[in-house]
Protein backbone atom coordinates (compact mmCIF):
# COMPACT_ATOMS: atom_id res chain seq x y z
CA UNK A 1 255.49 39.76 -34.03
CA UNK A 2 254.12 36.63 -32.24
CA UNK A 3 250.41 36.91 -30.11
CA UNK A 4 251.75 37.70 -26.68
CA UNK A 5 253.42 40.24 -28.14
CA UNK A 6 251.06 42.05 -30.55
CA UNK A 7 248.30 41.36 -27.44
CA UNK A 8 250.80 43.31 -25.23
CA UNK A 9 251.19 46.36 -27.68
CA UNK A 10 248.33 46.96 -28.97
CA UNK A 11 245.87 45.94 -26.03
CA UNK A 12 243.61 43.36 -27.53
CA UNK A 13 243.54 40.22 -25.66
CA UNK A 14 245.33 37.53 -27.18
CA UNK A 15 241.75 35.49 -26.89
CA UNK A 16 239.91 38.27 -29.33
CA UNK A 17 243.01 38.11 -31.74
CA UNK A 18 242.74 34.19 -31.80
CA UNK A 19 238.62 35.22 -32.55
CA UNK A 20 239.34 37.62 -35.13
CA UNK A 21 241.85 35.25 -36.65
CA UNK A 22 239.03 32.56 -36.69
CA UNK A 23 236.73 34.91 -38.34
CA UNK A 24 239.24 36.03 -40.99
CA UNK A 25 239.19 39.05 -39.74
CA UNK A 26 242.98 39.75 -38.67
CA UNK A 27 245.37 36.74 -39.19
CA UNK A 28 248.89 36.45 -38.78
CA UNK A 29 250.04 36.01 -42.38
CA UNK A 30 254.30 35.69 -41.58
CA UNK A 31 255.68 32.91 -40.22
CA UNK A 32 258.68 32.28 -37.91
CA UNK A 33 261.72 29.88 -38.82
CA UNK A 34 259.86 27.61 -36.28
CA UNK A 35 256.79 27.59 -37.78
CA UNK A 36 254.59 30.10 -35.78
CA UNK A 37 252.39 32.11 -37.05
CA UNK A 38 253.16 35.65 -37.02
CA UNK A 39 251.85 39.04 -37.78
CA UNK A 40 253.67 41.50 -40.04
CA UNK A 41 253.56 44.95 -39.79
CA UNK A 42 250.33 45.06 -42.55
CA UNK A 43 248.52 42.71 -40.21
CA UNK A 44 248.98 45.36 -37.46
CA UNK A 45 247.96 47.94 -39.35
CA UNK A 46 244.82 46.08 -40.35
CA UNK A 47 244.41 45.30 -36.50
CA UNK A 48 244.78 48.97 -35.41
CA UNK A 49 242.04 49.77 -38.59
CA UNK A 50 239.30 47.08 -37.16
CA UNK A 51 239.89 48.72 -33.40
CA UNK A 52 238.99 52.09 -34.94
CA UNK A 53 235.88 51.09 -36.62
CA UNK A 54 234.95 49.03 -33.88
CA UNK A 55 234.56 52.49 -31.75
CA UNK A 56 232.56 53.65 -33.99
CA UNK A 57 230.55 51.19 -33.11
CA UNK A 58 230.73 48.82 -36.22
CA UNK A 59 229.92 44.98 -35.45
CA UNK A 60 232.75 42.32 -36.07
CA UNK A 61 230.73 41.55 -39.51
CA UNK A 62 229.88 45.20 -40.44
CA UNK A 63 234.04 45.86 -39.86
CA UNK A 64 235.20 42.91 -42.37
CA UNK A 65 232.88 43.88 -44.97
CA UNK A 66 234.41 47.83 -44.29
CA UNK A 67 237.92 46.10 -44.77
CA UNK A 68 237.53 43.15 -47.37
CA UNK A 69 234.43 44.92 -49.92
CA UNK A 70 236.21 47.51 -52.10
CA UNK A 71 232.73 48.67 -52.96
CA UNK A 72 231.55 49.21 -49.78
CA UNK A 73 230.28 52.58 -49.43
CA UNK A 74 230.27 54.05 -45.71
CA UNK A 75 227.71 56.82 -46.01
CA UNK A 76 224.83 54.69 -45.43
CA UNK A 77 226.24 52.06 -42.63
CA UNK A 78 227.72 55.21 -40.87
CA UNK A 79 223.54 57.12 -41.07
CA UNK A 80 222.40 54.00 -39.58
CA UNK A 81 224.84 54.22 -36.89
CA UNK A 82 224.13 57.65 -35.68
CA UNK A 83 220.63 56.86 -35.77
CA UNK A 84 221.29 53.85 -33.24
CA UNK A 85 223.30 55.82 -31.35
CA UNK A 86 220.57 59.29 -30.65
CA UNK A 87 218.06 56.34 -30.10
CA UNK A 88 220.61 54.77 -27.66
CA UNK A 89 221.59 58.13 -25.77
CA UNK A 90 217.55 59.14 -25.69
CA UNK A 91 217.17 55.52 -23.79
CA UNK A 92 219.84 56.46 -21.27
CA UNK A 93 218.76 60.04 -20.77
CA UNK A 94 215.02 58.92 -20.49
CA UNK A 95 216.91 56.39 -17.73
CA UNK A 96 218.56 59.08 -16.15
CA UNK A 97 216.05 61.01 -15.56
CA UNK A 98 213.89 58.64 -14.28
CA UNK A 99 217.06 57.64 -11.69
CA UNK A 100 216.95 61.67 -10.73
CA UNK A 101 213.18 61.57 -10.43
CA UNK A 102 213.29 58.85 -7.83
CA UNK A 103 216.59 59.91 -6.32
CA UNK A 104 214.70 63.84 -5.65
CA UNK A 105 212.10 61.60 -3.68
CA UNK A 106 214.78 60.63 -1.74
CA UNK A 107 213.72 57.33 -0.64
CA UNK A 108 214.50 54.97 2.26
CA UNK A 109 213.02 52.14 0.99
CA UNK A 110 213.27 49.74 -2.33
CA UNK A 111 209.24 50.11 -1.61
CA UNK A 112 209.12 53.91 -2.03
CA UNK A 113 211.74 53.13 -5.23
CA UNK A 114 209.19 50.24 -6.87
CA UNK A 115 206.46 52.96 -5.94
CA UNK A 116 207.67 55.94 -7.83
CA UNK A 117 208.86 53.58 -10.93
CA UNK A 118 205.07 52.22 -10.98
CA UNK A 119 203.76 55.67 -10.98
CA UNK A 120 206.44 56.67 -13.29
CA UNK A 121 205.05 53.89 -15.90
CA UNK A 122 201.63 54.67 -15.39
CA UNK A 123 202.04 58.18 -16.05
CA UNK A 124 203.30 56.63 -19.64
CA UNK A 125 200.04 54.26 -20.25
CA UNK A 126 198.10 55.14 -23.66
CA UNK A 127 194.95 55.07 -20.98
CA UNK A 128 193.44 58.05 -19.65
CA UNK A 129 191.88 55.26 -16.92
CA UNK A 130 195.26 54.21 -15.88
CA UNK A 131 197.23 57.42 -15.62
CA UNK A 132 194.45 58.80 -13.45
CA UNK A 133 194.35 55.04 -11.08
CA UNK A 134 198.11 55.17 -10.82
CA UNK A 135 198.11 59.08 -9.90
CA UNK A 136 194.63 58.57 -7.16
CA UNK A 137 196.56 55.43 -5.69
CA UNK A 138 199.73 57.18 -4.32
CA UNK A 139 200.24 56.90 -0.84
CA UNK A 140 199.38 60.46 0.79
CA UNK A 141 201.76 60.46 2.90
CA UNK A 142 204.85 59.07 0.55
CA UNK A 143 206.82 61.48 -1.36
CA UNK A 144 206.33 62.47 -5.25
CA UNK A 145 208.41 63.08 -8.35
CA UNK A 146 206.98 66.83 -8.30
CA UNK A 147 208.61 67.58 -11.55
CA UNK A 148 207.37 64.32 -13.14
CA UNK A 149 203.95 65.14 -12.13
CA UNK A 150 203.95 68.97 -13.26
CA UNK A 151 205.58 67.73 -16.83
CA UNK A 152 202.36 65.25 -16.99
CA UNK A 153 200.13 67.81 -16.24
CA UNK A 154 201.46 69.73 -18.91
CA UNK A 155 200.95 67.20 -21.57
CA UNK A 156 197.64 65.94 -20.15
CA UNK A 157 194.47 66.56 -22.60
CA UNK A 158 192.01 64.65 -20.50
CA UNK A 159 190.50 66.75 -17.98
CA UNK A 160 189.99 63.49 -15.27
CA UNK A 161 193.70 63.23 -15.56
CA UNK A 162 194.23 66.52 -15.31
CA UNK A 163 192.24 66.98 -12.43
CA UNK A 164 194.08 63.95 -10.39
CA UNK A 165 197.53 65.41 -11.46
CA UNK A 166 196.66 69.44 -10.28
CA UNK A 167 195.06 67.29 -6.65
CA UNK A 168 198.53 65.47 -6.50
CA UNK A 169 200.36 68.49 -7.02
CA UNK A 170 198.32 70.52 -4.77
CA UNK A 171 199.72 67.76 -1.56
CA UNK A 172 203.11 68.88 -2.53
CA UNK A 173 202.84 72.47 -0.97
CA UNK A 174 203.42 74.44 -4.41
CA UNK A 175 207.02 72.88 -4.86
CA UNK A 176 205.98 72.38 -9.04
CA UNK A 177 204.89 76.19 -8.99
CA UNK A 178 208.27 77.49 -10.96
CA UNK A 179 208.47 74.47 -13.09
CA UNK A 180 204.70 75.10 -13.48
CA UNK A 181 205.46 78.98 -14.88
CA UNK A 182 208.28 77.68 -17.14
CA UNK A 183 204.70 75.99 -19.33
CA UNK A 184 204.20 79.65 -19.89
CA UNK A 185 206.77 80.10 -21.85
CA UNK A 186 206.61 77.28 -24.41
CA UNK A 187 206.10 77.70 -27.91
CA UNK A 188 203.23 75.12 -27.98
CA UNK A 189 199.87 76.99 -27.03
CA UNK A 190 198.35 73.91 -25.16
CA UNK A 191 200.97 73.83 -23.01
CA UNK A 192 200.92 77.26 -22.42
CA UNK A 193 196.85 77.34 -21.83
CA UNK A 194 197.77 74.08 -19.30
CA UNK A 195 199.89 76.01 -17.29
CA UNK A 196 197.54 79.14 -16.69
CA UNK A 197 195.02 76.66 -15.72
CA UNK A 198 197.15 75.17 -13.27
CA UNK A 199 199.15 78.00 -12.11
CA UNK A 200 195.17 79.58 -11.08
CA UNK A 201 194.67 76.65 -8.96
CA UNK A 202 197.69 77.99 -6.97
CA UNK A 203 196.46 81.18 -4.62
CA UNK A 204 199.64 82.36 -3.81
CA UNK A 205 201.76 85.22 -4.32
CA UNK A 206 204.03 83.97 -5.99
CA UNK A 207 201.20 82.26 -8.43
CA UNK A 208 199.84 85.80 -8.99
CA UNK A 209 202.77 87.10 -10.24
CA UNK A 210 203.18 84.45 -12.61
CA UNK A 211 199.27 84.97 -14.05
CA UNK A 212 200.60 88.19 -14.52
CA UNK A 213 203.03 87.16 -17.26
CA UNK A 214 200.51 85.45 -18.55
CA UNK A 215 198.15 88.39 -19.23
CA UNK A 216 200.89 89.35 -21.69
CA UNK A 217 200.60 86.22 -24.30
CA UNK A 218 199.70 86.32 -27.26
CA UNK A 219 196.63 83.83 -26.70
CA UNK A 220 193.62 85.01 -26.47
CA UNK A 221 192.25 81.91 -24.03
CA UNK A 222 196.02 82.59 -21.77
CA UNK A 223 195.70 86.09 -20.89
CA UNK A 224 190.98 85.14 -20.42
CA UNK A 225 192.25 82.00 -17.91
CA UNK A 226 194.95 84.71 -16.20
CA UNK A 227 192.69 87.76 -16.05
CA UNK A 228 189.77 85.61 -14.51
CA UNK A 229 192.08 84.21 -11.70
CA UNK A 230 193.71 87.34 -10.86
CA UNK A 231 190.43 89.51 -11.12
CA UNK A 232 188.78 86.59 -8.42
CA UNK A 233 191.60 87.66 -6.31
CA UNK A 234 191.31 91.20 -6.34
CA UNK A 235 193.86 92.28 -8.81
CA UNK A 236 192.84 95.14 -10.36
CA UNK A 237 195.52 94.45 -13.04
CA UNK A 238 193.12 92.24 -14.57
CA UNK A 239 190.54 95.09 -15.46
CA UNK A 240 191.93 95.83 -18.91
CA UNK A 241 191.78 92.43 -20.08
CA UNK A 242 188.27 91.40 -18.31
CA UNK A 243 187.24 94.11 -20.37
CA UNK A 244 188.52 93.04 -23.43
CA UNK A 245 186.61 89.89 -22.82
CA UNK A 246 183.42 91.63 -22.78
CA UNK A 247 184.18 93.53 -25.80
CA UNK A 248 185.45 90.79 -27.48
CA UNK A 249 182.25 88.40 -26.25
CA UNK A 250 185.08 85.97 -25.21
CA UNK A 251 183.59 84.18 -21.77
CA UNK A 252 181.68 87.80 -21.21
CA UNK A 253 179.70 86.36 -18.47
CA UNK A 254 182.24 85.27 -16.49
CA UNK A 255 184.92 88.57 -17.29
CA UNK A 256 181.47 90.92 -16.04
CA UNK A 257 181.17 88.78 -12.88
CA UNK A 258 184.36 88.42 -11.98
CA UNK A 259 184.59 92.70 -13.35
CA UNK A 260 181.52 92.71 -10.25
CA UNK A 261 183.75 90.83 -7.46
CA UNK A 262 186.81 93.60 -7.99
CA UNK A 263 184.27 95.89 -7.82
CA UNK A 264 183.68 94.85 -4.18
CA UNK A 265 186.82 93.59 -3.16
CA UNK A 266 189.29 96.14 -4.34
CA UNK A 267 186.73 99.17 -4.25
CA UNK A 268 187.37 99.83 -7.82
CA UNK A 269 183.80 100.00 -9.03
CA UNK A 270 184.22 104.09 -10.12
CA UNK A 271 187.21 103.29 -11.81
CA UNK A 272 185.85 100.17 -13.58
CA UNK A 273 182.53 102.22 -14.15
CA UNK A 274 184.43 104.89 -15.87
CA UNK A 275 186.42 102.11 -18.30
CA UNK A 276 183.08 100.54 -19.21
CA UNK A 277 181.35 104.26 -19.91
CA UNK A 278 184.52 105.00 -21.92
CA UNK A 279 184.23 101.74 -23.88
CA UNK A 280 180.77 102.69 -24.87
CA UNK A 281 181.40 105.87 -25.79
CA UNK A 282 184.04 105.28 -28.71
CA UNK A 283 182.66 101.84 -30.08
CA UNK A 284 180.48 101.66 -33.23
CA UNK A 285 180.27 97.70 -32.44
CA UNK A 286 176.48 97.35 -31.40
CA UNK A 287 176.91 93.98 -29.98
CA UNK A 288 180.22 94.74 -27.99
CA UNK A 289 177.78 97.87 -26.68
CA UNK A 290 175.03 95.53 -25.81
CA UNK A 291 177.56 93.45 -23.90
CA UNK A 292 179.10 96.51 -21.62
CA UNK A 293 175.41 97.45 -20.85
CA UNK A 294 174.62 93.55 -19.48
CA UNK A 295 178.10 93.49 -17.39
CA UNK A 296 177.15 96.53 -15.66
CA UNK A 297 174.33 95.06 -13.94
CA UNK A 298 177.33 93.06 -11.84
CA UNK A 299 179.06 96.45 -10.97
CA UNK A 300 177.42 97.59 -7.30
CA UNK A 301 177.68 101.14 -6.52
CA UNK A 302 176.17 104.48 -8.10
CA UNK A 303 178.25 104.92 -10.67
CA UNK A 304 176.97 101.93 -12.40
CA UNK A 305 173.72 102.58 -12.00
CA UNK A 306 174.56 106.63 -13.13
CA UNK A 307 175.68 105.49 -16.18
CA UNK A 308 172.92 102.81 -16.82
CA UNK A 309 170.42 105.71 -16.50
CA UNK A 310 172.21 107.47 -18.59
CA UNK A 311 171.76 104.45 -21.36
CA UNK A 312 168.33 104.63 -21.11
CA UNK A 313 168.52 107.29 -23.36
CA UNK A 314 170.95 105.77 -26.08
CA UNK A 315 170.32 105.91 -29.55
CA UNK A 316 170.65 102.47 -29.72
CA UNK A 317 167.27 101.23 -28.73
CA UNK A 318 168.31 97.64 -27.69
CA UNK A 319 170.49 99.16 -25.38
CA UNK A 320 168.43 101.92 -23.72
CA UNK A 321 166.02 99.26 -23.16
CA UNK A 322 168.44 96.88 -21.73
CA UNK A 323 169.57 99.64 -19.39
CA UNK A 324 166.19 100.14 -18.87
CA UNK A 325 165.45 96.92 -17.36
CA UNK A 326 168.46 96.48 -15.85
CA UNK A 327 167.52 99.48 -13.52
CA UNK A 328 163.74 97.94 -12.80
CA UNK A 329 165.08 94.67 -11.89
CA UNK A 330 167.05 96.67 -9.33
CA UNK A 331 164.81 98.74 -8.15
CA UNK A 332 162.23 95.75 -7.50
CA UNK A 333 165.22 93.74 -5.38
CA UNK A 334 165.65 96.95 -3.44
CA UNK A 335 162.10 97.01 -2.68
CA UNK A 336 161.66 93.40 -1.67
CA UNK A 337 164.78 93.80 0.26
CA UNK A 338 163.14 96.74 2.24
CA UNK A 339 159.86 94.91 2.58
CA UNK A 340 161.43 91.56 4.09
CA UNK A 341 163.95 93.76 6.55
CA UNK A 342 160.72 96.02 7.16
């Protein structure tokens, strides 16, 4: 079979047959009663074996040694080739979604496209100083890559950056929220505890009901960052776990003041009173005891201050005399109250 022929047969140009002929890698071993060179049906064969490992990817050289090395072993040209190849399809995923970041902009001009790739790049940078320049420089009126932004935020362990990334998301009207609330279901902790954080920042319904998912983790610092939000809002789901905070002396202050704004917000101070007394009650933890007595100086009403009377009494004397001061530190603020009204 002469070249026009075997180029019209088998697809391959006639100009790569004349280049794999030069390169010994397919020639035409027959020859015609004329003289031309022709290729037998082994020579096809060969030609139709060098296609095949050519979509695999093989090089022209890496082919000929596959067809001319009887020794040559596949296993470890073929390893190397799938690892080219996941680092080649990672490349054009990262690409694409970079093109789908830009394209959910949606923007007019090459400008607003050279914009979002600078960002895009910055966001990358090793520097905590540059991601947080190339976040604080964006146009505040231009569009963002929202779900470039929230996946940064996620990742972010600098607290500058963080900061720059929750303002920038915080211009685009909550649009990150859900992709914000799918952080709280990673299996990495950090991201987790960077999503509550976030998601607080967020005083919304909707943001609510995603804090309370997150009183349900199994993190300890989670379901503290949730209950402190959602207690500063007036959810009174919150008391269990503000609670547990004191107990546990995990950011007690904050848990008893926050337990003190419910109190007046969601007129649940009997209710909280009543949980605290109970805590006290069963617990054989002195220090967990000690705490409850502190947080109930942020509790207003009289059922705080019954049951703080009531520790005065308590075997424990570090806590009767807690309770005890508690209640004359009261009492005097009452008084100068009356005397600056009188």
């Amino acid at each position: 079979m002469l070249i026009g022929e075997v180029s019209r047969r088998c697809g391959v140009s006639t100009r790569m047959l004349r280049h794999y002929d030069t390169l010994g890698l397919v020639q035409p071993t027959g020859r015609t009663s004329g003289g031309y060179r022709e290729y037998s049906a082994d020579d096809i064969r060969r030609l139709f074996h060098v296609e095949s490992l050519r979509t695999l990817g093989l090089s022209l050289h890496e082919a000929k040694r596959a067809m001319d090395e009887p020794d040559f072993a596949p296993a470890e040209l073929v390893g190397d080739l799938m690892r080219h190849t996941r680092r080649r399809i990672a490349a054009e995923q990262e690409l694409l979604t970079t093109l789908e970041r830009i394209d959910a902009t949606s923007p007019a001009e090459w400008d607003d496209v050279l914009r979002i790739v600078t960002l895009l790049r910055g966001l990358e940078s090793e520097s905590a100083g540059r991601r947080q320049q190339a976040i604080l420089s964006q146009d505040g009126n231009a569009a963002l890559p929202v779900e470039a932004l929230v996946d940064a935020l996620l990742a972010e362990d600098n607290l500058n950056v963080a900061g720059a990334l929750q303002w920038s998301l915080s211009r685009a009207d909550g649009i990150g929220l859900g992709r914000l609330a799918d952080g709280l279901a990673s299996p990495d902790v950090d991201v987790r505890r960077r999503a509550t954080v976030a998601i607080a920042e967020v005083h919304t319904a909707e943001a609510s009901t995603h804090l309370l998912r997150a009183l349900d983790d199994s993190d300890t610092t989670v379901r503290a960052r949730a209950a402190l939000a959602l207690g500063s809002r007036g959810d009174t789901t919150s008391t269990s776990a503000l609670l547990g905070m004191i107990i546990d002396g995990q950011r007690d202050v904050e848990a008893a003041e926050v337990l003190g704004i419910l109190a007046v917000q969601a007129s649940a101070a009997d209710g909280i009173v009543e949980a605290m007394t109970r805590e006290l009650a069963v617990s054989v933890d002195a220090p967990a005891r000690l705490r409850i007595t502190q947080a109930l100086a942020e509790i207003p009403g009289p059922a705080a201050q019954r049951a703080l009377v009531d520790l005065t009494a308590d075997d424990d004397r570090t806590i009767a005399a807690t309770a005890a001061a508690i209640l004359n530190f009261a009492d005097r603020r009452r008084r100068q109250r009356r005397l600056s009204d009188g």
